[in-house]
C-alpha atoms as a PDB file:
ATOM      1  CA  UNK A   1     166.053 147.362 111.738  1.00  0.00           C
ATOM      2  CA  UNK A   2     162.579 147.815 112.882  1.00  0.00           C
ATOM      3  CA  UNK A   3     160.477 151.071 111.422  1.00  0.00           C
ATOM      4  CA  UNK A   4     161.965 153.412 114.079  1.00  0.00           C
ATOM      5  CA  UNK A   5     165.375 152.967 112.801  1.00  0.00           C
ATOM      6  CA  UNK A   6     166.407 150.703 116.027  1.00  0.00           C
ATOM      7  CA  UNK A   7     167.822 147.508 116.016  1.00  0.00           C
ATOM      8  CA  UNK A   8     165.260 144.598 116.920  1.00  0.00           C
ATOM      9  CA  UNK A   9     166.898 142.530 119.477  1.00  0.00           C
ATOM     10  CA  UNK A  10     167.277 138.843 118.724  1.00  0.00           C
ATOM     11  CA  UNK A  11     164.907 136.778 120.158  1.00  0.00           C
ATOM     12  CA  UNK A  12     165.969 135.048 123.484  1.00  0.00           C
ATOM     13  CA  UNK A  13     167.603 131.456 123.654  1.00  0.00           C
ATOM     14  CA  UNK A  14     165.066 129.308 125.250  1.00  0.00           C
ATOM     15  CA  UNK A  15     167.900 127.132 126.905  1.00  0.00           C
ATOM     16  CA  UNK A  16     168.658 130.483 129.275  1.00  0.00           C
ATOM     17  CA  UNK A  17     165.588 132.145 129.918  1.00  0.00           C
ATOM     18  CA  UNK A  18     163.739 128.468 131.948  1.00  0.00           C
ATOM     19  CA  UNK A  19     165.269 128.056 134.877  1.00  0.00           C
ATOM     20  CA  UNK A  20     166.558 124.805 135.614  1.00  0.00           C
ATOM     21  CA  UNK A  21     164.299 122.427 137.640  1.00  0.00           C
ATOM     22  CA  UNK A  22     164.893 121.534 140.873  1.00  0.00           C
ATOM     23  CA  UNK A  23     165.276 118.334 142.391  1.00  0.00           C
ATOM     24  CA  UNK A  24     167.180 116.227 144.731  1.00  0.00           C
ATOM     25  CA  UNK A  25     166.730 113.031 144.117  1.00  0.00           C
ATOM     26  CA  UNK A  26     168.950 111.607 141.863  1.00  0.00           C
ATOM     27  CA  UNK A  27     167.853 110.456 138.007  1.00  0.00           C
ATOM     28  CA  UNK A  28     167.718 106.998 136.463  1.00  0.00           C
ATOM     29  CA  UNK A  29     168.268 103.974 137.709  1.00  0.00           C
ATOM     30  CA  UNK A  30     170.198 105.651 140.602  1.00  0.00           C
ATOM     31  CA  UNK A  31     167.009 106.435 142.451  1.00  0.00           C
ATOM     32  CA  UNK A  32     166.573 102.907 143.646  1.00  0.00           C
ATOM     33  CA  UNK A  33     169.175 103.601 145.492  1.00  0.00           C
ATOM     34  CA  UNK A  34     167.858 106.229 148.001  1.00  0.00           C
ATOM     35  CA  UNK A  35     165.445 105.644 150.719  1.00  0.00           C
ATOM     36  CA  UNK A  36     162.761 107.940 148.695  1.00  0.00           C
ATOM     37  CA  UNK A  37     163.286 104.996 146.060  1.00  0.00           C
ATOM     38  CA  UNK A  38     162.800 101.808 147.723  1.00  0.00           C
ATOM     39  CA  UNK A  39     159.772 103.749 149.802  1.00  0.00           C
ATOM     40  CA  UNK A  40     157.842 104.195 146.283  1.00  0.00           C
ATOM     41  CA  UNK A  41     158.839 100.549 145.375  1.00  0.00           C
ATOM     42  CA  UNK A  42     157.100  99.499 148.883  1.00  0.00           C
ATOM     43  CA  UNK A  43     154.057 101.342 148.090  1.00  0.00           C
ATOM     44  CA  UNK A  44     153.734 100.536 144.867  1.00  0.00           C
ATOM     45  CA  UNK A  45     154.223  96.606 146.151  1.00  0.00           C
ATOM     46  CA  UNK A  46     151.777  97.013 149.412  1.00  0.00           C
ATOM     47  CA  UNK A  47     149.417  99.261 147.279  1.00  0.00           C
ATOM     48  CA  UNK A  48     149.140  96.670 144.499  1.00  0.00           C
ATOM     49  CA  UNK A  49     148.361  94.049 147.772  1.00  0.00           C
ATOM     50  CA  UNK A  50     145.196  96.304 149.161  1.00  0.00           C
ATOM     51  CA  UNK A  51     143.786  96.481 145.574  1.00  0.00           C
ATOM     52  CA  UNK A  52     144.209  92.779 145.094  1.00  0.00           C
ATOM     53  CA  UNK A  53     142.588  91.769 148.845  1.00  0.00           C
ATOM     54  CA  UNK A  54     140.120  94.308 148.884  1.00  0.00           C
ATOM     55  CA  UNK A  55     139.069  93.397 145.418  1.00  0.00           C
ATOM     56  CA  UNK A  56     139.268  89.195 146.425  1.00  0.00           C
ATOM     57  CA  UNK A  57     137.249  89.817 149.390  1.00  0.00           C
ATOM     58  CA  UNK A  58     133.897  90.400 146.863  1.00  0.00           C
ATOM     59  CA  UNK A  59     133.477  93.571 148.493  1.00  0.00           C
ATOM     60  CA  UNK A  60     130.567  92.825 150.534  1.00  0.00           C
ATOM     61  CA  UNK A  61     130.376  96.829 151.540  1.00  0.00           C
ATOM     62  CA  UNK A  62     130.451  98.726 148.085  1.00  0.00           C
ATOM     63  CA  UNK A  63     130.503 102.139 149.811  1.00  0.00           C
ATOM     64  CA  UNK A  64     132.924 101.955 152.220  1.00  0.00           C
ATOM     65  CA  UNK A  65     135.318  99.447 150.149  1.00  0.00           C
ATOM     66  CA  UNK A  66     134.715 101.125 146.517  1.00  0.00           C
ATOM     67  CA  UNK A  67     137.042 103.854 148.674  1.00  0.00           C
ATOM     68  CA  UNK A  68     139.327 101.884 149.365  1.00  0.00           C
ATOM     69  CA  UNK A  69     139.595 100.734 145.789  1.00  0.00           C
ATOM     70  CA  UNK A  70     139.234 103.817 144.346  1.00  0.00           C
ATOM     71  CA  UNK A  71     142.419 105.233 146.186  1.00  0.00           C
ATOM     72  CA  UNK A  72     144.688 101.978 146.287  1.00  0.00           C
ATOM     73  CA  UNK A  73     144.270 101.687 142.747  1.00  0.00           C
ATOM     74  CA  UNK A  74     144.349 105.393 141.630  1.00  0.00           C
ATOM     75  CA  UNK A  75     148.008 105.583 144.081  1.00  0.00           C
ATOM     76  CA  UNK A  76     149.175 102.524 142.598  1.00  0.00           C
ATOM     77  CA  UNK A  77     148.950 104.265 139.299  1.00  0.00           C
ATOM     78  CA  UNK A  78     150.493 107.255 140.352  1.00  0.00           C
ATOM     79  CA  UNK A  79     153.121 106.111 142.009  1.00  0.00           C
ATOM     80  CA  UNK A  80     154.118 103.740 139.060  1.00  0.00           C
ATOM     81  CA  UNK A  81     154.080 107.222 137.151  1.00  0.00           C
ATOM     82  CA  UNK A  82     155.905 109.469 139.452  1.00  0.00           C
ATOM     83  CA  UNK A  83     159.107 106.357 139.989  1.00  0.00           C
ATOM     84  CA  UNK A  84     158.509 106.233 136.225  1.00  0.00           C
ATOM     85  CA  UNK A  85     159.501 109.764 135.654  1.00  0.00           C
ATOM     86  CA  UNK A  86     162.201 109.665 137.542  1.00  0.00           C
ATOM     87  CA  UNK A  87     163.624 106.375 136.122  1.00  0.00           C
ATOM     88  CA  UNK A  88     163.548 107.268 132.262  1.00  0.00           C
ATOM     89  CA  UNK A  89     164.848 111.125 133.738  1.00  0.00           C
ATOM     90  CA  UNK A  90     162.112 113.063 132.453  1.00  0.00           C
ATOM     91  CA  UNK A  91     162.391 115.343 135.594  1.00  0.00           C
ATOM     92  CA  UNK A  92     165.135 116.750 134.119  1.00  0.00           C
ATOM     93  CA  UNK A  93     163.127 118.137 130.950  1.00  0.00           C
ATOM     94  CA  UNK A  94     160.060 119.531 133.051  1.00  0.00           C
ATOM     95  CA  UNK A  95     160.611 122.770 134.234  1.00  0.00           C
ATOM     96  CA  UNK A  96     158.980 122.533 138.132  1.00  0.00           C
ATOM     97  CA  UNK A  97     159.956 122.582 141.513  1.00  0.00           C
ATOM     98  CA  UNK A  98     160.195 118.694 141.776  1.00  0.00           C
ATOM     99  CA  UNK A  99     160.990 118.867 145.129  1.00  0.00           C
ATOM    100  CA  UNK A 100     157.535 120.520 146.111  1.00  0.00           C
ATOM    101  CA  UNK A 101     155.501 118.413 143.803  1.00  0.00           C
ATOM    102  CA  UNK A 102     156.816 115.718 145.786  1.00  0.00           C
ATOM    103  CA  UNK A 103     155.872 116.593 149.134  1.00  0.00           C
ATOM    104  CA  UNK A 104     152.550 117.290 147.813  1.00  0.00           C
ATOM    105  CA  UNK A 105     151.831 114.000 146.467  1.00  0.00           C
ATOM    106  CA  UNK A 106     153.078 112.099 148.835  1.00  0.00           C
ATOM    107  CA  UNK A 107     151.193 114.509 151.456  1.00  0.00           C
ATOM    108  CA  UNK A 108     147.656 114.186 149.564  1.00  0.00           C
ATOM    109  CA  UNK A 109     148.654 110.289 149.152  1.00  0.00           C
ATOM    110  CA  UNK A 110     149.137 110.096 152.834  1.00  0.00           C
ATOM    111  CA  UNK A 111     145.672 112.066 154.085  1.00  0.00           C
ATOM    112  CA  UNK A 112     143.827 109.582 151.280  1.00  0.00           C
ATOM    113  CA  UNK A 113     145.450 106.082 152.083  1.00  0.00           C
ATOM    114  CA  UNK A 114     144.882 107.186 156.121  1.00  0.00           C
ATOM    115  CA  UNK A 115     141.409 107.307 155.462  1.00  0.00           C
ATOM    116  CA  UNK A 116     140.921 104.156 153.513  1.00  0.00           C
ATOM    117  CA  UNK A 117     142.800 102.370 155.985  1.00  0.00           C
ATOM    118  CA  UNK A 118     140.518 103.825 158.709  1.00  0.00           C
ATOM    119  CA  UNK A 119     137.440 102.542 156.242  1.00  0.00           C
ATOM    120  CA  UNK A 120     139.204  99.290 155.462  1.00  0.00           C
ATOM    121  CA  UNK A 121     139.020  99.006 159.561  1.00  0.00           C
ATOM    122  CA  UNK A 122     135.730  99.126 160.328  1.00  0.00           C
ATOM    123  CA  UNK A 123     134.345  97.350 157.118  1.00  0.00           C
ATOM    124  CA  UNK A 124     136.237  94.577 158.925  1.00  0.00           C
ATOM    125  CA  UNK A 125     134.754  95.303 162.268  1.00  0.00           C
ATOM    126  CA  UNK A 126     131.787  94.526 161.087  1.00  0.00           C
ATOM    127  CA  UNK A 127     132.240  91.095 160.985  1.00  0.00           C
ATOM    128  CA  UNK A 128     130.172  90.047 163.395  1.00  0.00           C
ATOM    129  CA  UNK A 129     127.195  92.649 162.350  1.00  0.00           C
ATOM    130  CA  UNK A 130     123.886  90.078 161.836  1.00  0.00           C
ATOM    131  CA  UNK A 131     122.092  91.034 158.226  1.00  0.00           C
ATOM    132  CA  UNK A 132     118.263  89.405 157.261  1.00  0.00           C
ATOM    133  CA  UNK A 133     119.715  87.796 154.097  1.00  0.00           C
ATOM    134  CA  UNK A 134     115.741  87.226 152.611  1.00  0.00           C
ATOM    135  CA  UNK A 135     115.660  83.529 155.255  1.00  0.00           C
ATOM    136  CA  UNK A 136     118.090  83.082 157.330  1.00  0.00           C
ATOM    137  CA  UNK A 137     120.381  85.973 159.684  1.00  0.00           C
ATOM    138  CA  UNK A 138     123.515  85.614 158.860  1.00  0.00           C
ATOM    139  CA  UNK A 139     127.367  87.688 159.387  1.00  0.00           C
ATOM    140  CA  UNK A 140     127.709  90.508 156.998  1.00  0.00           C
ATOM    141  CA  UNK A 141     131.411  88.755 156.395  1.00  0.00           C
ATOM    142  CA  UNK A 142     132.137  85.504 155.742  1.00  0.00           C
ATOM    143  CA  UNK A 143     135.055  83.732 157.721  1.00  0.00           C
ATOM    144  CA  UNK A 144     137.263  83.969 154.429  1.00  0.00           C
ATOM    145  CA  UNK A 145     136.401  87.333 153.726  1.00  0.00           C
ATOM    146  CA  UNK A 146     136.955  88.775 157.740  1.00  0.00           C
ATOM    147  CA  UNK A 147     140.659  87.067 157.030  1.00  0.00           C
ATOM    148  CA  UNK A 148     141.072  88.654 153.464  1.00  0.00           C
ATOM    149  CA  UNK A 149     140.182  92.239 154.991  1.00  0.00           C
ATOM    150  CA  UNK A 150     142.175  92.256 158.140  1.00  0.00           C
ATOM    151  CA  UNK A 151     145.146  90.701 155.686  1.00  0.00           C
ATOM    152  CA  UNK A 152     143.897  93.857 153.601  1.00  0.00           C
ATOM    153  CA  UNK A 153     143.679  96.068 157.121  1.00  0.00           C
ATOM    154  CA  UNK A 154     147.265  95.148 157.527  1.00  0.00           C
ATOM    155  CA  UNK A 155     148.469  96.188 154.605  1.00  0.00           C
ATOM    156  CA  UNK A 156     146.941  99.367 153.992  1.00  0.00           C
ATOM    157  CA  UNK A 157     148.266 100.594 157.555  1.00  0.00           C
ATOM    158  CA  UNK A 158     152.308  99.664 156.175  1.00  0.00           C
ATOM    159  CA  UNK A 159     151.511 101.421 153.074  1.00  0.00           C
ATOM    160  CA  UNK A 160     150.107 104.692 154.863  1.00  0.00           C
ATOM    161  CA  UNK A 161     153.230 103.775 156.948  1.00  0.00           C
ATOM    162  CA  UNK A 162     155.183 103.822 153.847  1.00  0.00           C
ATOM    163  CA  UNK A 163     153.760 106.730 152.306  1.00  0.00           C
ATOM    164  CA  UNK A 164     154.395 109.061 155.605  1.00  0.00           C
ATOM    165  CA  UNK A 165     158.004 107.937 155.635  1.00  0.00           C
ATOM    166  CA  UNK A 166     157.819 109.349 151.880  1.00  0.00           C
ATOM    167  CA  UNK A 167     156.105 112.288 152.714  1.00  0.00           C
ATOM    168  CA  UNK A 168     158.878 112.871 155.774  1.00  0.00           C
ATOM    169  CA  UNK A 169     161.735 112.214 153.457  1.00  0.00           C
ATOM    170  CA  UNK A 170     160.161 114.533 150.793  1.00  0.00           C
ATOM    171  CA  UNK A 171     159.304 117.444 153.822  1.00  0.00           C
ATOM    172  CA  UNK A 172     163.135 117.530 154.503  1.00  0.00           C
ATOM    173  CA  UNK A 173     163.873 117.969 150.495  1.00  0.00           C
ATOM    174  CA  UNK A 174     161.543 120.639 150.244  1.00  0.00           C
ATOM    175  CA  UNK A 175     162.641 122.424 153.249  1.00  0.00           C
ATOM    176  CA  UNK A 176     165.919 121.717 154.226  1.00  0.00           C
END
């Protein structure tokens, strides 16, 4: 009884008053199964191929190519996390719209890995640009490191590919 002579209502069970989240895809192992699935696998797999050929290729233009690093390696992390979530089914204990998150990193994903591919394109279009190296004039990229970016070109273009086809799947899920 509370001072007034009313009865002080119980406090509220936490299980009923959070909605449950909302999502999809399906939990565990069982996402593998689902093209949303195997697309994450694929960009995690093409992702971790930029970062590797980008990174093998000395990086002979820091500014445009430090992009590219910086967002192959920060979505290869990411995306590691986000199949991770869904593989140990955390998503079921996090109150959110799962649904929307999705779309959203796979959209922000997208508009990033489009522009590093674009940068990854012309740092290897400059393969025939002349530089004054102190002596002697010589290509900006060496013959092993024009074939390591356009291998790197290649494969930033089917991960943007992959990460649209993510960000397609995920617009249907979040408006049906």
């Amino acid at each position: 009884m509370s001072a007034g002579g009313a009865p002080v209502p119980p406090p509220p069970n936490p299980a009923v008053s959070f909605p449950a989240p909302r999502i999809t895809l399906p939990v565990g192992p069982d996402i593998l199964r689902t093209y949303s699935g195997a697309f994450v696998c694929l960009e995690i797999l093409f992702g971790g191929l930029v970062w590797i050929l980008v990174a093998s290729s000395n990086v002979p233009l820091p500014l445009l190519q430090g992009w590219v690093m910086f967002v192959s390696v920060t979505a290869f992390i990411f995306s590691l996390l986000f199949l991770g979530v869904f593989l140990s089914g955390m998503v079921t204990q996090i109150d959110a719209n799962w649904n929307f998150l999705d779309f959203a990193y796979h959209f922000t994903v997208f508009v990033f890995y489009f522009g590093a591919f674009l940068l990854e394109a012309a740092a290897t279009s400059l393969h025939d640009l002349r530089c004054n190296m102190t002596m002697a004039v010589q290509p900006l990229l060496s013959d092993n490191q024009y074939n390591i970016n356009v291998a790197a070109t290649i494969f930033a273009f089917v991960t943007t590919a992959c990460y649209g086809c993510s960000l397609a799947l995920a617009l249907r899920r979040w408006r049906p």
